[in-house]
PDB file of N, CA and C in Angstrom:
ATOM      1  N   UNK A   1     -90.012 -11.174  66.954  1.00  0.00           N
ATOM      2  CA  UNK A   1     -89.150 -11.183  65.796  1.00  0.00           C
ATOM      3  C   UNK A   1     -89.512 -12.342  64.878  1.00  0.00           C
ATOM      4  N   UNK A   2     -89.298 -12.073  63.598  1.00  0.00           N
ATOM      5  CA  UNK A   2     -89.543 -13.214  62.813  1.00  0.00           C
ATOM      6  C   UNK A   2     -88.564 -13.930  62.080  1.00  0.00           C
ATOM      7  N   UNK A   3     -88.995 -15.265  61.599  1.00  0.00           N
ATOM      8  CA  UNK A   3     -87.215 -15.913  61.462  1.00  0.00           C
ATOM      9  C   UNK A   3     -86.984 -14.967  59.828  1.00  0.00           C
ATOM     10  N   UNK A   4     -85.883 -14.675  59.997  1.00  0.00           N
ATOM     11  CA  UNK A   4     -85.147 -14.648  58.557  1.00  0.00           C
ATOM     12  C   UNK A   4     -85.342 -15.334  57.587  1.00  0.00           C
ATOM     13  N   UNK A   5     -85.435 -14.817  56.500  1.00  0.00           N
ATOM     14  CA  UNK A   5     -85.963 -15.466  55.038  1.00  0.00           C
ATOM     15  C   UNK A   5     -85.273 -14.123  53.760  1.00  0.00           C
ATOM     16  N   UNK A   6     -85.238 -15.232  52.411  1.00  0.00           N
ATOM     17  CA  UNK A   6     -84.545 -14.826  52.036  1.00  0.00           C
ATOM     18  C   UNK A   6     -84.797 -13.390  50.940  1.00  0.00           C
ATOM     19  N   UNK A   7     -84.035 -12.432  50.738  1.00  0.00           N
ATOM     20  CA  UNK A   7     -84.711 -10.924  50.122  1.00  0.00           C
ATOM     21  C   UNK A   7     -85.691 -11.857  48.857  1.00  0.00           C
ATOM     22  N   UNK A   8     -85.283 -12.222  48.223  1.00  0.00           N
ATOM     23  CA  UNK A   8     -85.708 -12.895  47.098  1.00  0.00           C
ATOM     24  C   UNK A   8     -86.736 -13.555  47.282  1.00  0.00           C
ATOM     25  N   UNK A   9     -87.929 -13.997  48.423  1.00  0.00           N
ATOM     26  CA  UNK A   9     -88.484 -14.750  48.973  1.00  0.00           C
ATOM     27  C   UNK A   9     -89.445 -13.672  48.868  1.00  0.00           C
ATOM     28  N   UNK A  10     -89.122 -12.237  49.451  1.00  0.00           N
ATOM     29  CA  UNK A  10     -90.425 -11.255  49.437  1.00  0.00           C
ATOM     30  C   UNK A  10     -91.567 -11.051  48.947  1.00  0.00           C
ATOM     31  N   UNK A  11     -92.838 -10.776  48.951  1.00  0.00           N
ATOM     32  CA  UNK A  11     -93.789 -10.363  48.248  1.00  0.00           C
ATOM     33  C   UNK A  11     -93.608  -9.180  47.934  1.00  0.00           C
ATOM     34  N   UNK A  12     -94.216  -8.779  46.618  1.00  0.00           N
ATOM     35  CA  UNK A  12     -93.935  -7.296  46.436  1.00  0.00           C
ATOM     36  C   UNK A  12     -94.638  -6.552  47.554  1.00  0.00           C
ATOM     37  N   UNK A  13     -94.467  -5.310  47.711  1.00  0.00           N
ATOM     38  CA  UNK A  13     -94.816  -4.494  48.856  1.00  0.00           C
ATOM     39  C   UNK A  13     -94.494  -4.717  50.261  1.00  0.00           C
ATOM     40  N   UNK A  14     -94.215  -5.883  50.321  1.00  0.00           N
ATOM     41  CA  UNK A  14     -93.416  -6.128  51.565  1.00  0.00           C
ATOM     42  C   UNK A  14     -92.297  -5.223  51.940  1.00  0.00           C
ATOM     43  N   UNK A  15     -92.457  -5.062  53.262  1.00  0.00           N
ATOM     44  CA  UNK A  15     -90.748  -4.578  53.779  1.00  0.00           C
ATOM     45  C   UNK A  15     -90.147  -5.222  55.344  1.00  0.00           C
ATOM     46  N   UNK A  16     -89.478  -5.294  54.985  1.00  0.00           N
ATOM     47  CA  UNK A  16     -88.421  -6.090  55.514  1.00  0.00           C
ATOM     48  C   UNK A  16     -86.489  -5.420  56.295  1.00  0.00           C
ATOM     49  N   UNK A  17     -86.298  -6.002  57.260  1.00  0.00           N
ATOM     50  CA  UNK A  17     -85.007  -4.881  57.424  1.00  0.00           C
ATOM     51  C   UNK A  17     -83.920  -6.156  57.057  1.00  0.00           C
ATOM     52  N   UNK A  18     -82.704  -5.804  56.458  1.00  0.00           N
ATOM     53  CA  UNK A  18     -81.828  -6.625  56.253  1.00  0.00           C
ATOM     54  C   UNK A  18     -80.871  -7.002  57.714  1.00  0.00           C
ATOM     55  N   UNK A  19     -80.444  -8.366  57.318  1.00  0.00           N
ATOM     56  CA  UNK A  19     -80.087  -8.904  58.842  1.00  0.00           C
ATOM     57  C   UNK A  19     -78.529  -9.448  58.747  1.00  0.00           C
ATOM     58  N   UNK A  20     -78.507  -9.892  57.061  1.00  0.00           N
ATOM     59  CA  UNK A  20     -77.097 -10.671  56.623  1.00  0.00           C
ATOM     60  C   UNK A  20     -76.760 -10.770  55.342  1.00  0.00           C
ATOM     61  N   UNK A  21     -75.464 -10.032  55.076  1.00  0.00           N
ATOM     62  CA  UNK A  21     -75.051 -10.160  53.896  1.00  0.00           C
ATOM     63  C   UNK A  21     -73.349 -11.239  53.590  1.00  0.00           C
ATOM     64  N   UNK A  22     -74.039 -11.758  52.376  1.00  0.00           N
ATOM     65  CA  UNK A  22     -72.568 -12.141  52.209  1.00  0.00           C
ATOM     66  C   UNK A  22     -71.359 -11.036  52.782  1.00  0.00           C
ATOM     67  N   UNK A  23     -69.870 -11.463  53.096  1.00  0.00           N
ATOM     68  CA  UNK A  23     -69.012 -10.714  53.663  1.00  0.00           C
ATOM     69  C   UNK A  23     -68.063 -10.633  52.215  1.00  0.00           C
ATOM     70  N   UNK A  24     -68.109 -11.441  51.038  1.00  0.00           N
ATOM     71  CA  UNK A  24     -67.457 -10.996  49.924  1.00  0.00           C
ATOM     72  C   UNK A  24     -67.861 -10.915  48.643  1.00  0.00           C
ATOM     73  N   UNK A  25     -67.467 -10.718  47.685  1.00  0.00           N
ATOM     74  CA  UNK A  25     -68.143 -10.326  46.488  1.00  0.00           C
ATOM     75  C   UNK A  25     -68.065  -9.079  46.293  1.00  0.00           C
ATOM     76  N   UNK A  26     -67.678  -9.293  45.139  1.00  0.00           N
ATOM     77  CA  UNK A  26     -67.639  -7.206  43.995  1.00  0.00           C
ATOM     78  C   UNK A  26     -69.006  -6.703  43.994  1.00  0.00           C
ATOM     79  N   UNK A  27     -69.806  -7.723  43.800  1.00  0.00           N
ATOM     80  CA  UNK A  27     -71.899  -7.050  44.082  1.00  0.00           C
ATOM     81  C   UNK A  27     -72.312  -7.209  45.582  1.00  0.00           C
ATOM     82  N   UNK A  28     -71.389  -7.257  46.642  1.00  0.00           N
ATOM     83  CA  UNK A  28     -71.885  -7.273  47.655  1.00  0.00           C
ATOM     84  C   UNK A  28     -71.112  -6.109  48.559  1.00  0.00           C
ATOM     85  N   UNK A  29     -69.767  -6.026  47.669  1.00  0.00           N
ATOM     86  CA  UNK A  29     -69.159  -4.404  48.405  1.00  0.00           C
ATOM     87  C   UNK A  29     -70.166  -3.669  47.734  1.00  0.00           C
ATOM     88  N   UNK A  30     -70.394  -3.359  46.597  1.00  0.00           N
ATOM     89  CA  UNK A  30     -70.907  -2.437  45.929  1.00  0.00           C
ATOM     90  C   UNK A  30     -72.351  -2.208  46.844  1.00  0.00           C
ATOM     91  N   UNK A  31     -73.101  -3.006  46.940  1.00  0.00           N
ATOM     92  CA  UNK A  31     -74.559  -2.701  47.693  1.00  0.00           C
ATOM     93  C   UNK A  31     -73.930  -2.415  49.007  1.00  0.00           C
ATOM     94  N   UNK A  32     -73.277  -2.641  49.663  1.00  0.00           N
ATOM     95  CA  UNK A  32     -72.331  -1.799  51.025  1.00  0.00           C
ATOM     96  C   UNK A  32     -72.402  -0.499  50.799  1.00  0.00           C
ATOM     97  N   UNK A  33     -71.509  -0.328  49.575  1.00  0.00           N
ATOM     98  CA  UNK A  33     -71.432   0.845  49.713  1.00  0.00           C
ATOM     99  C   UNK A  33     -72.612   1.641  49.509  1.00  0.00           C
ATOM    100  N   UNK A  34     -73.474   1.348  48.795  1.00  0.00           N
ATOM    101  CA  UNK A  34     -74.779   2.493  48.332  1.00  0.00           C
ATOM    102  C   UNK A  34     -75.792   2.101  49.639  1.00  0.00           C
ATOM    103  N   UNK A  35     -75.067   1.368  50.586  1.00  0.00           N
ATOM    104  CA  UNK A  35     -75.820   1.742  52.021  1.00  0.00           C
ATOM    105  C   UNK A  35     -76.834   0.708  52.245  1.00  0.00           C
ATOM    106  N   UNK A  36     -76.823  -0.256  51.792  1.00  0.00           N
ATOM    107  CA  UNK A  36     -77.429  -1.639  52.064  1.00  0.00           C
ATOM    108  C   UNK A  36     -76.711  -2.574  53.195  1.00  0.00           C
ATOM    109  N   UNK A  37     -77.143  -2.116  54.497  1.00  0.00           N
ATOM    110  CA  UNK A  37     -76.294  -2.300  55.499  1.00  0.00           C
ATOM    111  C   UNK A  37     -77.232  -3.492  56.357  1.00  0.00           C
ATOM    112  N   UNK A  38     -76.482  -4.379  57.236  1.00  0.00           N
ATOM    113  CA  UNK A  38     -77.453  -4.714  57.841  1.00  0.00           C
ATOM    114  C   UNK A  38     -77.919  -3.785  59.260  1.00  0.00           C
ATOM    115  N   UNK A  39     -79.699  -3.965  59.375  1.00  0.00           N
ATOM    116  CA  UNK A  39     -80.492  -3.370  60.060  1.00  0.00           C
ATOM    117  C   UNK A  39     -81.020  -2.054  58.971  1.00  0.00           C
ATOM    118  N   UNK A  40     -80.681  -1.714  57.940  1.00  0.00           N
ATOM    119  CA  UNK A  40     -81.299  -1.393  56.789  1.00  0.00           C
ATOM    120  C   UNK A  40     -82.939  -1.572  56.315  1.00  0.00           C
ATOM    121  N   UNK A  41     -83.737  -1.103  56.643  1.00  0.00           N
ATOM    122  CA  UNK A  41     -84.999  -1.138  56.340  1.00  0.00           C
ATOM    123  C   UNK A  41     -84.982  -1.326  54.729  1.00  0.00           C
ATOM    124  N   UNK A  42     -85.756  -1.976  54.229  1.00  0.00           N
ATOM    125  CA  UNK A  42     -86.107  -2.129  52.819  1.00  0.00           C
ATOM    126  C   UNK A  42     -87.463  -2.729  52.311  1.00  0.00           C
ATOM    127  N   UNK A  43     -88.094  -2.583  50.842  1.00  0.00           N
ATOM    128  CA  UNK A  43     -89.331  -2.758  51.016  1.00  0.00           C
ATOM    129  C   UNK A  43     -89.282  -2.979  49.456  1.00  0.00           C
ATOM    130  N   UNK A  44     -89.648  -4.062  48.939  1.00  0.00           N
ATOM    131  CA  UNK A  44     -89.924  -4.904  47.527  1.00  0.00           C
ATOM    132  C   UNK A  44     -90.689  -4.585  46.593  1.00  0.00           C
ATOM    133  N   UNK A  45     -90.474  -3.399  45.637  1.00  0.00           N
ATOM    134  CA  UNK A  45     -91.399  -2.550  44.690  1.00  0.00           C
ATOM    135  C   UNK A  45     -92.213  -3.364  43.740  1.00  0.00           C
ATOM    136  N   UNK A  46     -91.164  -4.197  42.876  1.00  0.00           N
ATOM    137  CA  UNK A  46     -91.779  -4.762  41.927  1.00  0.00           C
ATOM    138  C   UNK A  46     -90.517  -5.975  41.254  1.00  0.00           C
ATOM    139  N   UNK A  47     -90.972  -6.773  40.786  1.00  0.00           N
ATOM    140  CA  UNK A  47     -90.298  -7.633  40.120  1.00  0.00           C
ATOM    141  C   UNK A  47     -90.620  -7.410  38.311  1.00  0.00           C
ATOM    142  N   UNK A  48     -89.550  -7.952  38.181  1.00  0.00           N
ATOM    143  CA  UNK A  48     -89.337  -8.433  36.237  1.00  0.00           C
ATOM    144  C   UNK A  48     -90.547  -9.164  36.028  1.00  0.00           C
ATOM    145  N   UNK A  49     -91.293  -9.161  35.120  1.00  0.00           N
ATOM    146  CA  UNK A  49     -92.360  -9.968  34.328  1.00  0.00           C
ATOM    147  C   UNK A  49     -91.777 -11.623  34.677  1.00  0.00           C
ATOM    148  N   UNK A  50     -91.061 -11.785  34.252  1.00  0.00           N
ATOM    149  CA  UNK A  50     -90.055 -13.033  34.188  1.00  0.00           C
ATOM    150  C   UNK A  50     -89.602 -13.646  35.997  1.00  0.00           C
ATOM    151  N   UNK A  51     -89.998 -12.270  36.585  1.00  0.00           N
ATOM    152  CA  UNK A  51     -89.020 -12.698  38.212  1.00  0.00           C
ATOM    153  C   UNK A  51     -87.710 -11.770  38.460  1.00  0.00           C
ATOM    154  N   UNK A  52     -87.150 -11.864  37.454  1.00  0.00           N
ATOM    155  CA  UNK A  52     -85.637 -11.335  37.374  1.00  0.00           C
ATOM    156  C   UNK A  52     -85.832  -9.976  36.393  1.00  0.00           C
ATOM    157  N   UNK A  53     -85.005  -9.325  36.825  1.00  0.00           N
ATOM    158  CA  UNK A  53     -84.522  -8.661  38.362  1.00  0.00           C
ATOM    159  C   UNK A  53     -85.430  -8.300  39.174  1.00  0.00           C
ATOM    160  N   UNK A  54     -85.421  -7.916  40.481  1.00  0.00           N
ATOM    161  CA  UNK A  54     -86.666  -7.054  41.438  1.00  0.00           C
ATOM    162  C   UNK A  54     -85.736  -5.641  42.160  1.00  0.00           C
ATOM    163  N   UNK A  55     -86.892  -5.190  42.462  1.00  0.00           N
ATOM    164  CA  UNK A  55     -86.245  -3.828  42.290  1.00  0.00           C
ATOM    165  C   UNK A  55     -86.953  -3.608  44.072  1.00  0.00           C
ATOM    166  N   UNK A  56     -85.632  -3.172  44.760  1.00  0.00           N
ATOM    167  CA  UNK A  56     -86.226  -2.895  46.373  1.00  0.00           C
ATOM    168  C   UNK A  56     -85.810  -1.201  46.396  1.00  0.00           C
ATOM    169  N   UNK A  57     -86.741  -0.609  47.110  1.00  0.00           N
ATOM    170  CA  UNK A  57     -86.297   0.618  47.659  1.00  0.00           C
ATOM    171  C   UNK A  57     -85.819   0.859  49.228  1.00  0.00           C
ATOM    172  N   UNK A  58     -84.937   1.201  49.317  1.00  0.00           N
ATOM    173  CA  UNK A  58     -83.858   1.222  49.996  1.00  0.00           C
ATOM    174  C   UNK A  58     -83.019   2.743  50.414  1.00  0.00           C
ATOM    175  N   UNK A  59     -83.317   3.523  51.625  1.00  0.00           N
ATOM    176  CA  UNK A  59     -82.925   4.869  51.965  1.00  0.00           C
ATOM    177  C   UNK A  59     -83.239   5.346  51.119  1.00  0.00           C
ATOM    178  N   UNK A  60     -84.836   6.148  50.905  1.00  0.00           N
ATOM    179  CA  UNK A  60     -84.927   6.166  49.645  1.00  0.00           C
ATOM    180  C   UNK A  60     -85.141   6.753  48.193  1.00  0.00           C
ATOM    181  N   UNK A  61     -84.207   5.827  47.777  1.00  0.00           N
ATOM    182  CA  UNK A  61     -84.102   5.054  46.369  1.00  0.00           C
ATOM    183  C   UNK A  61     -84.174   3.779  45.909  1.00  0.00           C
ATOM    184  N   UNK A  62     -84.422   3.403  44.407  1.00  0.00           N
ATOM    185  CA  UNK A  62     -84.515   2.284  43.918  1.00  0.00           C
ATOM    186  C   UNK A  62     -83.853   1.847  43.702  1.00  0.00           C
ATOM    187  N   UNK A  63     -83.422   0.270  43.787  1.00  0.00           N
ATOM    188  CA  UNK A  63     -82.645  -0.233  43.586  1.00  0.00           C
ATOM    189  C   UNK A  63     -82.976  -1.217  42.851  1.00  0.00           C
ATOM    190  N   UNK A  64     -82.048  -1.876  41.658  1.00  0.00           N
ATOM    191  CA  UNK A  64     -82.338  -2.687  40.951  1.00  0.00           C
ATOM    192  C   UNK A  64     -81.481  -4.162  41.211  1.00  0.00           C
ATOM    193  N   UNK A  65     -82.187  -5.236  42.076  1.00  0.00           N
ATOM    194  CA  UNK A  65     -81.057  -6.609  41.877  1.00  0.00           C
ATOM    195  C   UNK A  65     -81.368  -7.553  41.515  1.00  0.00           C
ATOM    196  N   UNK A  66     -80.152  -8.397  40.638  1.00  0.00           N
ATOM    197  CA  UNK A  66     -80.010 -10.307  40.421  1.00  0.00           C
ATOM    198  C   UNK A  66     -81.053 -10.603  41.290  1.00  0.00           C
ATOM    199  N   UNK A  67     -82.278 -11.443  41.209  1.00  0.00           N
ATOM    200  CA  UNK A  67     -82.541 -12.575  42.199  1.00  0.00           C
ATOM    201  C   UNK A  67     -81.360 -13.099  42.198  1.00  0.00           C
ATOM    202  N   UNK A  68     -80.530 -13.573  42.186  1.00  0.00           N
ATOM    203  CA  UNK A  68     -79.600 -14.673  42.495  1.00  0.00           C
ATOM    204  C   UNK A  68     -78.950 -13.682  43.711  1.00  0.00           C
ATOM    205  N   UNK A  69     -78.853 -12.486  43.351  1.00  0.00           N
ATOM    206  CA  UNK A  69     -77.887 -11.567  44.589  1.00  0.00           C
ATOM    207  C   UNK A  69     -78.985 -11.845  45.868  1.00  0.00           C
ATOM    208  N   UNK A  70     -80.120 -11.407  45.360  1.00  0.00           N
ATOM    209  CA  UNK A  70     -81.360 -11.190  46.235  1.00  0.00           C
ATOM    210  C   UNK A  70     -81.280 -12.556  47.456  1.00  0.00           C
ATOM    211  N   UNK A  71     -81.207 -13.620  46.776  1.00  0.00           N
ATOM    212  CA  UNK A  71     -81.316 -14.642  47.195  1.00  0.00           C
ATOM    213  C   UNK A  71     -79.932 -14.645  47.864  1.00  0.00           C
ATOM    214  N   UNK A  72     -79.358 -14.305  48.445  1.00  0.00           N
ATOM    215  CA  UNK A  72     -78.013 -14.113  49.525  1.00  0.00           C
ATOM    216  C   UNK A  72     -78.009 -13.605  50.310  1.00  0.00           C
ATOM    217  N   UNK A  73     -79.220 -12.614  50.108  1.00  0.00           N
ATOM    218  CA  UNK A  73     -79.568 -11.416  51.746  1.00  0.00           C
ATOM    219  C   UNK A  73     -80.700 -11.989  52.445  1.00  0.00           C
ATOM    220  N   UNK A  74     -80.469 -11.846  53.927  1.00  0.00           N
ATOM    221  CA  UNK A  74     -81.313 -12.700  54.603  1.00  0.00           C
ATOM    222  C   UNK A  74     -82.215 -11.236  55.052  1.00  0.00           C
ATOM    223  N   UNK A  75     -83.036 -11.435  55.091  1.00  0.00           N
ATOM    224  CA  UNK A  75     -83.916 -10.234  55.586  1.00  0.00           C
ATOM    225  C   UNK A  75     -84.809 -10.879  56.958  1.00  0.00           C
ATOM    226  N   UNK A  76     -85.181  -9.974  57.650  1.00  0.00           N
ATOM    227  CA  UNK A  76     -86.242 -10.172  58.601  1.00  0.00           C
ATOM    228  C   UNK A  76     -87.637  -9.256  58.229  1.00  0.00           C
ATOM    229  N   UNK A  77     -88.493  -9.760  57.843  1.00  0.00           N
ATOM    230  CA  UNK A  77     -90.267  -9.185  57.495  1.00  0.00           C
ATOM    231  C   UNK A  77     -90.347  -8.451  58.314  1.00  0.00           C
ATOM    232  N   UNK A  78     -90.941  -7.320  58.275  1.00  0.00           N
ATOM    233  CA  UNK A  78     -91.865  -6.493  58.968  1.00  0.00           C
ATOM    234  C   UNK A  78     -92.882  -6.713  59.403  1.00  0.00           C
ATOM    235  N   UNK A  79     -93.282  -6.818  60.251  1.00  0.00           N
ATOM    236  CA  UNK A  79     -94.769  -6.921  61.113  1.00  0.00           C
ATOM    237  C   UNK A  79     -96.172  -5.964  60.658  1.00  0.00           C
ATOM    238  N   UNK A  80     -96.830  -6.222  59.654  1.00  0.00           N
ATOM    239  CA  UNK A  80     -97.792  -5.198  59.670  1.00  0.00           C
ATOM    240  C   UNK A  80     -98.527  -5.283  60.939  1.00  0.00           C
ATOM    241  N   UNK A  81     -99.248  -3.833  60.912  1.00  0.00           N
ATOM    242  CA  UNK A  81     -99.692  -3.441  61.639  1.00  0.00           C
ATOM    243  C   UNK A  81    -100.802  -3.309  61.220  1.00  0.00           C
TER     244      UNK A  81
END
């Protein structure tokens, strides 16, 4: 297993399964609900020119988030193979 680091930390194309989410926040029920759960597989498409926003796909679909949200979910990397 690898240590946790943060979604926002990703390289693009990376994937990663989510491990910890904040427990409150109106943008953190909301990604609950559209199934951003932890143990959630996810994988880092592309970022903003700028950084902000990055966009992960997630059961899938795309998803568009804040780095600042990003930076609250702890993810665990995937192991290539």
């Amino acid at each position: 297993m690898s240590a946790p680091v943060k979604l926002s930390e990703l390289a693009v194309g990376a994937r990663a399964v989510v491990r910890e989410m904040p427990a409150s926040g109106s943008a953190f029920l909301r990604l609950r609900e559209m199934g951003v759960l932890p143990g959630t597989p996810v994988t880092l498409v592309r970022t903003a020119p700028l950084g902000d926003p990055i966009e992960i796909k997630v059961r899938g679909y795309s998803l568009t988030l804040r780095k600042s949200e990003a930076a609250e979910i702890a993810v665990e990397p995937a192991i290539s193979e």
